[in-house]
Structures are given as C-alpha cells and as structure tokens.
Protein backbone atom coordinates (compact mmCIF):
# COMPACT_ATOMS: atom_id res chain seq x y z
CA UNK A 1 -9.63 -3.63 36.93
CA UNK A 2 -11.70 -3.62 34.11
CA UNK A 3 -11.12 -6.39 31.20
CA UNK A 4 -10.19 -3.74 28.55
CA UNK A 5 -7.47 -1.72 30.81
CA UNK A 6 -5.61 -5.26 31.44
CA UNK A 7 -5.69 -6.09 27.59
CA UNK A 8 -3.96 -2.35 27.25
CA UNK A 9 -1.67 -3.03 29.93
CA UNK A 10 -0.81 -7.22 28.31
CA UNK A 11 -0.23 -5.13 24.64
CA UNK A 12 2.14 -2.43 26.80
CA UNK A 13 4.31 -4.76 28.44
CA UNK A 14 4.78 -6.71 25.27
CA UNK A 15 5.84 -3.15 23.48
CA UNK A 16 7.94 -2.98 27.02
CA UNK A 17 9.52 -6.69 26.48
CA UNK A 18 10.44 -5.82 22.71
CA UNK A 19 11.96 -2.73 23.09
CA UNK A 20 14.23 -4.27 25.75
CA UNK A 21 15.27 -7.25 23.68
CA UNK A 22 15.97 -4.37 20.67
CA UNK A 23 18.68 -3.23 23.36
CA UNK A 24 20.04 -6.25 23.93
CA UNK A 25 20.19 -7.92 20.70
CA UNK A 26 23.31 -8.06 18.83
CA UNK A 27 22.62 -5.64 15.42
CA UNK A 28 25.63 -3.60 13.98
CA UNK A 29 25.16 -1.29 11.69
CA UNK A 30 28.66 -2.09 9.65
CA UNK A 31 29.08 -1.53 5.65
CA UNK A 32 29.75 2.24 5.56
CA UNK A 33 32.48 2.13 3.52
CA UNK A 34 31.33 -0.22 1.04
CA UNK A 35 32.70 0.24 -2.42
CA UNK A 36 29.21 -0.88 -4.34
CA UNK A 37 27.10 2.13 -2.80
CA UNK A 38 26.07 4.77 -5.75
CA UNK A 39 25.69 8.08 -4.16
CA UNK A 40 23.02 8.91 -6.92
CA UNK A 41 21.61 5.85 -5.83
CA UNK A 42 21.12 6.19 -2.15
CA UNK A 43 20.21 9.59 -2.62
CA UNK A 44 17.15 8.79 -4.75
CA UNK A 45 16.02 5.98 -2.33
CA UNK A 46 15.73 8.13 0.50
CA UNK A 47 13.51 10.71 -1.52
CA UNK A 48 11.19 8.06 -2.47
CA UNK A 49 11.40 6.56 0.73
CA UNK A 50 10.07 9.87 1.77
CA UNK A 51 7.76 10.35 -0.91
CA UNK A 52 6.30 6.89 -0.19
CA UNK A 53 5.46 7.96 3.56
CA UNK A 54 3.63 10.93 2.98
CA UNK A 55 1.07 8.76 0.74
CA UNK A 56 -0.21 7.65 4.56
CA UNK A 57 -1.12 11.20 5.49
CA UNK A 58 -2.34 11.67 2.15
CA UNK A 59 -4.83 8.84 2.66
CA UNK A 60 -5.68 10.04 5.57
CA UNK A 61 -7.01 13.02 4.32
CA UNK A 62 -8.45 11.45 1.21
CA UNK A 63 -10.94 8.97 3.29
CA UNK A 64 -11.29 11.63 6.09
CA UNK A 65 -13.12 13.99 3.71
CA UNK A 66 -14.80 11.10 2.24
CA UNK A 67 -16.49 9.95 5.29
CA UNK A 68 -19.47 11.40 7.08
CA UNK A 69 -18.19 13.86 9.54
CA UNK A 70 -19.20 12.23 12.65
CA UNK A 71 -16.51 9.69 11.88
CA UNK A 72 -13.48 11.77 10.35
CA UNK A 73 -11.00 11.96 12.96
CA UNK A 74 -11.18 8.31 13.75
CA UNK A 75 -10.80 7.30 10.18
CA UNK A 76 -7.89 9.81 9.72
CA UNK A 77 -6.37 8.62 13.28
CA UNK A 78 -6.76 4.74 11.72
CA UNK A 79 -4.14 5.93 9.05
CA UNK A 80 -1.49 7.41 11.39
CA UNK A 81 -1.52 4.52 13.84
CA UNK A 82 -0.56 2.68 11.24
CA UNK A 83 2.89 4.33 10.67
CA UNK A 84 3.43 3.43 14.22
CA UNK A 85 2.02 0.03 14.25
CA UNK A 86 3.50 -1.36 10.95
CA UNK A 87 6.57 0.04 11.47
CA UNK A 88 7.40 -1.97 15.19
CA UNK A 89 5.67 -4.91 13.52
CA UNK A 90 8.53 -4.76 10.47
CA UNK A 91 11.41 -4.01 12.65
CA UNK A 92 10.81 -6.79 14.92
CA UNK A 93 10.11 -9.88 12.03
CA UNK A 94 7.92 -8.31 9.45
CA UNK A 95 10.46 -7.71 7.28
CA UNK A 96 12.21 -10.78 7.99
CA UNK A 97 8.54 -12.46 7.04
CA UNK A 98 8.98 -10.76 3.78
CA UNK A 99 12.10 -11.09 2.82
CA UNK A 100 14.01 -13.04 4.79
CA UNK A 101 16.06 -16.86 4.30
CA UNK A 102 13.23 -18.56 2.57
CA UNK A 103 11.36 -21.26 3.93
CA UNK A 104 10.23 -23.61 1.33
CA UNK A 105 11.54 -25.74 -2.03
CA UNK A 106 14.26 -24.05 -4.21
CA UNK A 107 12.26 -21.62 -7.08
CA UNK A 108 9.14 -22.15 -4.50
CA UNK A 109 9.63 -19.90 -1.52
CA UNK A 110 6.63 -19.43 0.73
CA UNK A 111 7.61 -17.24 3.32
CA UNK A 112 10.45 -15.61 5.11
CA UNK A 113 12.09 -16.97 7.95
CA UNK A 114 11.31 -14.60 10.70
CA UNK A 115 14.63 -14.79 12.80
CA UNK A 116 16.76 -13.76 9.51
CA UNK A 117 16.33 -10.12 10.56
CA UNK A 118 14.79 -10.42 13.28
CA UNK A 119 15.12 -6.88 15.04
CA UNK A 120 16.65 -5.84 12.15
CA UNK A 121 19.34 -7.52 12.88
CA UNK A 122 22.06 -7.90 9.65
CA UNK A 123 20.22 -4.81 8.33
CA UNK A 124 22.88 -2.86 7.46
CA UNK A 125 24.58 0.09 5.78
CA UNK A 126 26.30 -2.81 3.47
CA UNK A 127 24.70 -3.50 0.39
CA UNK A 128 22.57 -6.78 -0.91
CA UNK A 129 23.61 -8.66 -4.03
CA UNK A 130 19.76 -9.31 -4.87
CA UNK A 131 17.47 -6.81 -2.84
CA UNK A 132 20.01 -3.89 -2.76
CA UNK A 133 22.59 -3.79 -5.34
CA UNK A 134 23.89 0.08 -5.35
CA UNK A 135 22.56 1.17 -2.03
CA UNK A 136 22.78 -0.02 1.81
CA UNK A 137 20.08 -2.90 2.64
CA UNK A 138 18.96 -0.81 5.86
CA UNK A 139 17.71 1.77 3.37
CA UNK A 140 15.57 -0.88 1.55
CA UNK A 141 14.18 -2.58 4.26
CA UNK A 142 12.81 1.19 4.99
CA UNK A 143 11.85 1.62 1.34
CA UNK A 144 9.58 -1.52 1.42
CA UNK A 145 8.41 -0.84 5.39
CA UNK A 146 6.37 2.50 3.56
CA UNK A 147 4.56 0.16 1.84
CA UNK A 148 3.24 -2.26 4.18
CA UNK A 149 2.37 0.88 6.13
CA UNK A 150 -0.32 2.09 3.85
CA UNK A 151 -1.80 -1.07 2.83
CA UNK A 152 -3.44 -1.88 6.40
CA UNK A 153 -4.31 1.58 5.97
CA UNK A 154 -5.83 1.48 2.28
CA UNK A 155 -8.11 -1.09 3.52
CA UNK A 156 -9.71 1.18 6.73
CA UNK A 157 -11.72 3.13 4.13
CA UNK A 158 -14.42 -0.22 3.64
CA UNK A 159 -14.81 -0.68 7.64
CA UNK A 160 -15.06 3.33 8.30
CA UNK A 161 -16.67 4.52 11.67
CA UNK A 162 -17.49 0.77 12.25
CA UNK A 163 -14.65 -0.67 13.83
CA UNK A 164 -13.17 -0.45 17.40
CA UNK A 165 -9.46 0.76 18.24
CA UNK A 166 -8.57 -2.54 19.64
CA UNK A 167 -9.91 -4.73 16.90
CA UNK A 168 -8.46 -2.75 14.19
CA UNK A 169 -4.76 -2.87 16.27
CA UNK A 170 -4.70 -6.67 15.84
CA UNK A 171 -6.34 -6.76 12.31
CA UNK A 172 -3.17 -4.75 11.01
CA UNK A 173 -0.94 -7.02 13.02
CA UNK A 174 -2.34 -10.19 12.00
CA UNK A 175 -2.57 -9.09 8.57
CA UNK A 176 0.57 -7.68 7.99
CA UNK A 177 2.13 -10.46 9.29
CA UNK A 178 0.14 -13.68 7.45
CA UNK A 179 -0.85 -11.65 4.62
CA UNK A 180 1.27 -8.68 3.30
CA UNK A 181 4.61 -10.32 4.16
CA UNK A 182 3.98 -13.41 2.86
CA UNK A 183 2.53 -11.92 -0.06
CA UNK A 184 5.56 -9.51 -0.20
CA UNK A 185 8.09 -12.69 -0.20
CA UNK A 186 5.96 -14.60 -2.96
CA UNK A 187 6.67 -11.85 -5.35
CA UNK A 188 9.42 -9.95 -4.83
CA UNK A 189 12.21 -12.32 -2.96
CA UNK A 190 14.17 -13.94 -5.50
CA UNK A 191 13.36 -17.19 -4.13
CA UNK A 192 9.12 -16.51 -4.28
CA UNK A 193 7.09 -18.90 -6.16
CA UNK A 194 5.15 -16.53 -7.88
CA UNK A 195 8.68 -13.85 -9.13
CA UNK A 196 10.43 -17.42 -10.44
CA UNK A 197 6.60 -18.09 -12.57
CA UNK A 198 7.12 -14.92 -14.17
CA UNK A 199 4.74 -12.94 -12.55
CA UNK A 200 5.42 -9.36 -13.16
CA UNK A 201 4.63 -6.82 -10.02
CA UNK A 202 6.79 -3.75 -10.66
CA UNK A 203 5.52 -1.88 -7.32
CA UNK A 204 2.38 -3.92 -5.82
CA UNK A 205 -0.35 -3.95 -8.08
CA UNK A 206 -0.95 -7.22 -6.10
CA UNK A 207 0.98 -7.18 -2.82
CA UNK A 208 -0.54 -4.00 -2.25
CA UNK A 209 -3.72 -2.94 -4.16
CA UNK A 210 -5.38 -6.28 -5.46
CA UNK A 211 -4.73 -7.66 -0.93
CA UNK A 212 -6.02 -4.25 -0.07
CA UNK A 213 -8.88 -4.32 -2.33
CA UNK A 214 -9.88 -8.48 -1.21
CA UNK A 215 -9.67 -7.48 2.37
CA UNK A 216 -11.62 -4.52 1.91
CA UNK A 217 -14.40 -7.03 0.46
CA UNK A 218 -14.16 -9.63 2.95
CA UNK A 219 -14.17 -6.83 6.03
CA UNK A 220 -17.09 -5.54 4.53
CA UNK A 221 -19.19 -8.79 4.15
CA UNK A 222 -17.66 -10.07 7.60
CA UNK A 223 -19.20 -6.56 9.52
CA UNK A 224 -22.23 -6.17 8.01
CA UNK A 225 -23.98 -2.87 6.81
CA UNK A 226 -24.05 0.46 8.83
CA UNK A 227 -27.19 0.97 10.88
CA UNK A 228 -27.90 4.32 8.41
CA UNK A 229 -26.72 2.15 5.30
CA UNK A 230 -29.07 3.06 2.45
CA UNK A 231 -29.12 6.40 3.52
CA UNK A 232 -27.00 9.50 1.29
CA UNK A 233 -24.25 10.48 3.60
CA UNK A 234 -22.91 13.92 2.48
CA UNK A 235 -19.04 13.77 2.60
CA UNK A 236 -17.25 15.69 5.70
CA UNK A 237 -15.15 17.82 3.44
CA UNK A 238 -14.45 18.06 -0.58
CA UNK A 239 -11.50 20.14 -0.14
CA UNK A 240 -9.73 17.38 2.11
CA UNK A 241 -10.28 14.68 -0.43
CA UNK A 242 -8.72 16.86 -2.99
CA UNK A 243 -5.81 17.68 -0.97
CA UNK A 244 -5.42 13.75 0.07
CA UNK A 245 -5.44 13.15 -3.65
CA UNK A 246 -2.78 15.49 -4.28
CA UNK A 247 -0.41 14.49 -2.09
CA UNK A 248 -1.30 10.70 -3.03
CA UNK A 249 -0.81 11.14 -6.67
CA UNK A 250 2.40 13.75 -5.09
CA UNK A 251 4.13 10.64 -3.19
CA UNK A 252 3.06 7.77 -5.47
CA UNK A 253 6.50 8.89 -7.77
CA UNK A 254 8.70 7.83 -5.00
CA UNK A 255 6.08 4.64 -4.70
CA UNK A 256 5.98 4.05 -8.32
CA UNK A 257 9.75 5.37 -9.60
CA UNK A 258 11.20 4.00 -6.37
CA UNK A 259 10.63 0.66 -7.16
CA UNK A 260 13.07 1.14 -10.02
CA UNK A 261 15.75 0.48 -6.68
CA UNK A 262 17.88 3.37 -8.06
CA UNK A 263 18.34 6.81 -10.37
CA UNK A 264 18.04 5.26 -13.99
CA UNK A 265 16.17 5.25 -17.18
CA UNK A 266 13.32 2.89 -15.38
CA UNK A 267 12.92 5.14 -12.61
CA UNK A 268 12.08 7.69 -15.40
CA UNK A 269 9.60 5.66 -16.78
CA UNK A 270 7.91 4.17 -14.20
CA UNK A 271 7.72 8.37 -13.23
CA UNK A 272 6.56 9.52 -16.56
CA UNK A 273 3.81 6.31 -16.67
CA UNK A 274 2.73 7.00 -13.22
CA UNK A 275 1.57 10.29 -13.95
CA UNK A 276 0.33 9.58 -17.50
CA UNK A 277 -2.18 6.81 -16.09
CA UNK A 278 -3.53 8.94 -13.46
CA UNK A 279 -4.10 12.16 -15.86
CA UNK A 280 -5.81 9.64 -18.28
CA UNK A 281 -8.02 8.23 -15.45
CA UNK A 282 -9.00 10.86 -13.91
CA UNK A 283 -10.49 12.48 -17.15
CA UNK A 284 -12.21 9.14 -18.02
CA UNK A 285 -13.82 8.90 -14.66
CA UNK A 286 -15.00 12.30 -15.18
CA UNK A 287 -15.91 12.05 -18.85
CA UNK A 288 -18.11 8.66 -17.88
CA UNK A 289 -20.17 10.29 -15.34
CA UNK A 290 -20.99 13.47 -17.40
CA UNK A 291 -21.82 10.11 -20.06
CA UNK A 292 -24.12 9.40 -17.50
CA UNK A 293 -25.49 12.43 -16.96
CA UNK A 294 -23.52 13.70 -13.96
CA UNK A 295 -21.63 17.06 -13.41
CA UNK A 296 -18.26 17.03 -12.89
CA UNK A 297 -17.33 16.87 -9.23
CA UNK A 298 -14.00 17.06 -7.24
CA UNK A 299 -15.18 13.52 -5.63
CA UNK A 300 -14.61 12.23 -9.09
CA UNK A 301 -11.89 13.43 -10.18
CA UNK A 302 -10.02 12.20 -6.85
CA UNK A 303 -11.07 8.87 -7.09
CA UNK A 304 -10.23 8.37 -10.85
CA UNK A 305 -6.94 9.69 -10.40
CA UNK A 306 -6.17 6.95 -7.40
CA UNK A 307 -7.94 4.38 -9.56
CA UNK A 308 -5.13 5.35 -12.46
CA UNK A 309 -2.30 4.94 -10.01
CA UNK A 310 -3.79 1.56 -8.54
CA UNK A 311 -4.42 0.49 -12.16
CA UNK A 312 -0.04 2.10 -12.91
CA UNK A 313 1.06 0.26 -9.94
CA UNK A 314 1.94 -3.05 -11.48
CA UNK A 315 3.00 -2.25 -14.53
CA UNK A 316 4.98 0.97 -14.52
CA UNK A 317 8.48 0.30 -15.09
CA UNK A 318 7.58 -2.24 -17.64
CA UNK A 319 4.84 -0.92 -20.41
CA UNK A 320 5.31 2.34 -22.92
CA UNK A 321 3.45 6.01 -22.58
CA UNK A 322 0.97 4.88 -25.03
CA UNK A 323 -0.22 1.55 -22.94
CA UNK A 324 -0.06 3.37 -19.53
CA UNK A 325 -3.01 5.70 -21.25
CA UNK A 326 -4.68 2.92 -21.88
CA UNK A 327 -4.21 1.17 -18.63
CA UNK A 328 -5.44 4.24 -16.93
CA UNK A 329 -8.50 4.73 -19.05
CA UNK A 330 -9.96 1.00 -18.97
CA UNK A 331 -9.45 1.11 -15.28
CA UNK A 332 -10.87 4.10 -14.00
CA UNK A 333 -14.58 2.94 -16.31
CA UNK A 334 -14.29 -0.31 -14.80
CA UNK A 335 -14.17 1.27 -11.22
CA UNK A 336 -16.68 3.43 -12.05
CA UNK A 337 -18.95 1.08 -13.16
CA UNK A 338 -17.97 -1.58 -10.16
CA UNK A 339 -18.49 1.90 -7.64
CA UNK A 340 -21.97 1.76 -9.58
CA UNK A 341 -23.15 -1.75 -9.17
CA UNK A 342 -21.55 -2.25 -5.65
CA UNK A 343 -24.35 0.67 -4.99
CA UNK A 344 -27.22 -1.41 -5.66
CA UNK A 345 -26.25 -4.11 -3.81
CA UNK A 346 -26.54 -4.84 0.08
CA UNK A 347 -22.50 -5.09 0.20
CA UNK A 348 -21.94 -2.22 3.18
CA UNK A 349 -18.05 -0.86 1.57
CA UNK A 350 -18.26 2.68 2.87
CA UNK A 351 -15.31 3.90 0.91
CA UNK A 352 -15.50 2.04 -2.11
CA UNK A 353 -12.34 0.25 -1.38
CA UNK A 354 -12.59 -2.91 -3.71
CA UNK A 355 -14.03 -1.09 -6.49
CA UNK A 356 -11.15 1.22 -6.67
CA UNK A 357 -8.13 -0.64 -5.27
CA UNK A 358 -9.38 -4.26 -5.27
CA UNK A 359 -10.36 -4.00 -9.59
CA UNK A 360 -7.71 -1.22 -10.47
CA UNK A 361 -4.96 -3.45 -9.13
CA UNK A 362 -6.91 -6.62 -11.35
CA UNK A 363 -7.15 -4.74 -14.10
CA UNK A 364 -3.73 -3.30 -13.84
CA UNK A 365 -2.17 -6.63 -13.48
CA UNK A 366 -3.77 -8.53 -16.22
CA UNK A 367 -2.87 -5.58 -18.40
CA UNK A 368 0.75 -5.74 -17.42
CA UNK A 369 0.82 -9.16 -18.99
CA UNK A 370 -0.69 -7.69 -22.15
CA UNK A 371 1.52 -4.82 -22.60
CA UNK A 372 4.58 -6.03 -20.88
C-alpha cells in the first residue's frame, strides 16, 4: 500500500470515528418556543447567513480567473473544499475554540474551551444572553461558521498552483483551529482580551482580513517563488474575476450588515457603508492607475472594489457615509501601491493576497479608531 493511500485511509476513519461520536453524543436541539426570539430577527440572520456563503463561490471565481489557466480548477476546487472542511472542523470544537467557556483570567480570555460545544452540543434553537440576544444560538454559530470558511480560503490565492491537496487539508485545519478561533474568541467573546481593551472589529477587519492577509505573507516567503516567477502570466479569464467580484461585493451585505446580529438601524448602516467604501475604492484604484498611465481594466476595478470591502470590514457599523468614502479611497491607493512594490520584489504572492487583504484590513482598522 502506498504511503499516501494509508494517510487517506488514517484522515477517513477519523471522519468515520467523528461522525459516529456525532450520533452518539447527547445534543438536543430544545428552545423553540422561546419568548426572546424576534421573527424579524431570525429571518435576517438566515439571509446573511446565506449571503455570507456565497462569498466562497464568489472567491472562487475571483482567484480562478485570476490565475494562469493551467492552475484554475485547482485554485477554484481549494475554495469549495473549504466549505466542507471548515465546516466539520467548527461543528466538532471549532466553534467551541472560538467561542466557547473561556480559558484564561477574568477580562483576559485566550481561547475557548473546546468541550463547551463540542459537537455542537448546547447549540440550540434557545437564545444567548451575550452572542445571540433575539435569535436562536444554533443560527449564530452558523452565522460565524461562514466566516471561518472563507478565510482559509482568502489566503489560497498567495500559494496558487503551488501547493498539494494534502498539505493544504491540514494547513486549513491547523489554522483554523490555532489561529482563526483563537483569534475569533480574542475579539468577539465577551470575555476576549482584546473586545474588553476596546478594540473595535465590527465584522473581521482583523479576525478575518488582517490573519488572511499575514498568512498569505508568511505562505508565500515559507514556499518560495514559482519556477516561471518573473515571467507575465496572462489571467485564465477576465469575465470570471468580474463575476467573482460581483457576487463578493453581492454577499459581503449579509457579511458586513449581518454582523449587526439582527434587522436594525446598524444593520442599515453597516449596508449602506459597505457599499459606499467599495464604490469609492474601486474608482480610486482605477483613477490611480490611469494616474499612472494605465487604461482602465476589469482586473482593476475587481480588486479595488474587494480592497474597499476589506478596508469596510472593521469599521462598518461604527463610522458615518462620509468616513466610509474615505476609508475606501485611502485603502484601495495603498493596495495599489503595496500590489506595485510587492512587484519588484522577489516575494512570490501570486494573487496579491497581503497587498489587498493583509493592508486593507490594516488600514481599515487603524481608521476605525480614527473615525469611530
């Protein structure tokens, strides 16, 4: 038997072994009738829950057309196994990682415990006094899963055509479980060191973007440059980035507005800066290359309208219309400019990742504290 089969057959049996405990595991699904749940509520955290989800295919697309075409229907393919992936890894203690009992000091969590949910167990219909006010818990511990699904994801696009199946199976693994969740818990449980310093993260500037973007950076110095890096690698196909773009910009609403954890006047804001950051961006991306004596291309456009969400992400439910202009302006000609000097170095980040995610979520963050 060769040594790669019995590594497939050690990861089945363990899928196997799981599965069976999830049968056998005592997890009720009780709180249907609970008084607290807001119908408007519940019925705007399932769209974005939705909405949030179909970012992943979106991404998909977005780096698929992006990449040389030799490559684009493994890079695609590293997106989707990532909805499957992420989402066994957060049933069975991811979620518990993130936002679970918390292990450490009092105003100083560190991390979740992992047996607190542990195959979603007390992940109910019932609602949470902290996480989950108005709507069941189960449908928040969903919510949050769609984002630890596309940030393994977000980071594929600096390792593109140069990793193998197997390694990048236990790189989302190992990262989403000592990296995003911890992360995760650090901002957003009420116990997390960084939430009780007054760090503001209104959707995951940093538990998303700004990890996305550093592992991006460090994956890209760790594997080394392409054989053909140097070389001008024509994208696969224009019209696929566009449509990734779309339907990223499309589902970042539920990402951005969901985070709002119900139908109110935040939700509306968060919406209404989310989409006035990424017009803003995209037209300053655009209007710097021309600047620099470029044409207008649909390459640009896409990337400066992610690099506007990124930039959004942090901040959206807490700045003004005016501010999320700016915020979407100063970091889409940052990006470009960080795109343009990653270019003459030897630093081998096929996609860009850490110039667009990695300084759009910096720059978005440290003008959340200005604006905020």
């Amino acid at each position: 038997m060769k040594k790669s089969n019995l590594s497939w057959i050690i990861i089945l049996s363990l899928l196997i072994l799981f599965s069976i405990i999830g049968v056998f595991y005592p997890s009720g699904f009780g709180g249907l009738d609970d008084p607290a749940i807001h119908s408007g509520d519940v019925a705007w955290m399932l769209t974005a829950t939705a909405l949030v989800l179909l970012m992943t295919p979106g991404l998909a697309f977005f780096y698929g057309g992006m990449i040389h075409s030799k490559n684009i229907l493994s890079t695609m393919l590293q997106s989707f196994i990532a909805m499957g992936a992420v989402s066994v890894i957060w049933v069975i203690c991811g979620f518990s990682l993130a936002f679970g009992e918390s292990i450490g000091p009092d105003g100083f969590g560190l991390v979740g415990n992992p047996f607190t949910y542990f195959m979603f167990n007390g992940v109910t219909g019932a609602t949470h006094p902290d996480l989950a006010p108005t709507f069941p818990f189960a449908l928040f511990a969903m919510f949050q899963l769609k984002f630890a699904i596309i940030t393994p994801a977000l980071i594929t696009g600096s390792f593109a055509g140069r990793v193998r199946f197997r390694s990048y199976l236990l790189f989302m693994v190992l990262f989403t479980l000592f990296i995003y969740s911890p992360l995760a818990h650090w901002t957003w449980h009420p116990n997390g060191f960084l939430r009780n310093w007054g760090v503001l993260d209104f959707a995951g500037g940093t538990v998303v973007h700004m990890s996305a973007g550093f592992a991006a950076l460090a994956g890209a110095i760790f594997l080394g440059k392409r054989k053909d890096f140097g070389t001008e690698v024509r994208p696969a196909n224009i019209p696929f980035v566009l449509l990734g773009a779309g339907m990223l910009w499309f589902g970042w609403f539920g990402f951005n507005a969901g985070s709002a954890l119900g139908a109110n006047s935040t939700a509306a804001l968060a919406l209404m800066n989310t989409n006035t950051a990424s017009a803003a961006a995209m037209l300053a991306y655009l209007f710097y290359d021309m600047a620099k004596g470029k044409k207008p291309s649909g390459m640009g456009a896409s990337i400066g309208l992610v690099v506007g969400l990124v930039a959004i992400t942090p901040a959206a439910g807490f700045v003004n219309v005016g501010a999320s202009i700016f915020i979407g302006v100063a970091a889409s000609i940052i990006s470009n400019y960080a795109i343009e000097l990653r270019s003459k170095t030897r630093l081998d980040d096929t996609l860009d990742v850490f110039p667009a995610h990695g300084m759009g979520g910096i720059v978005g963050m440290l003008l959340t504290a200005v604006f905020a």
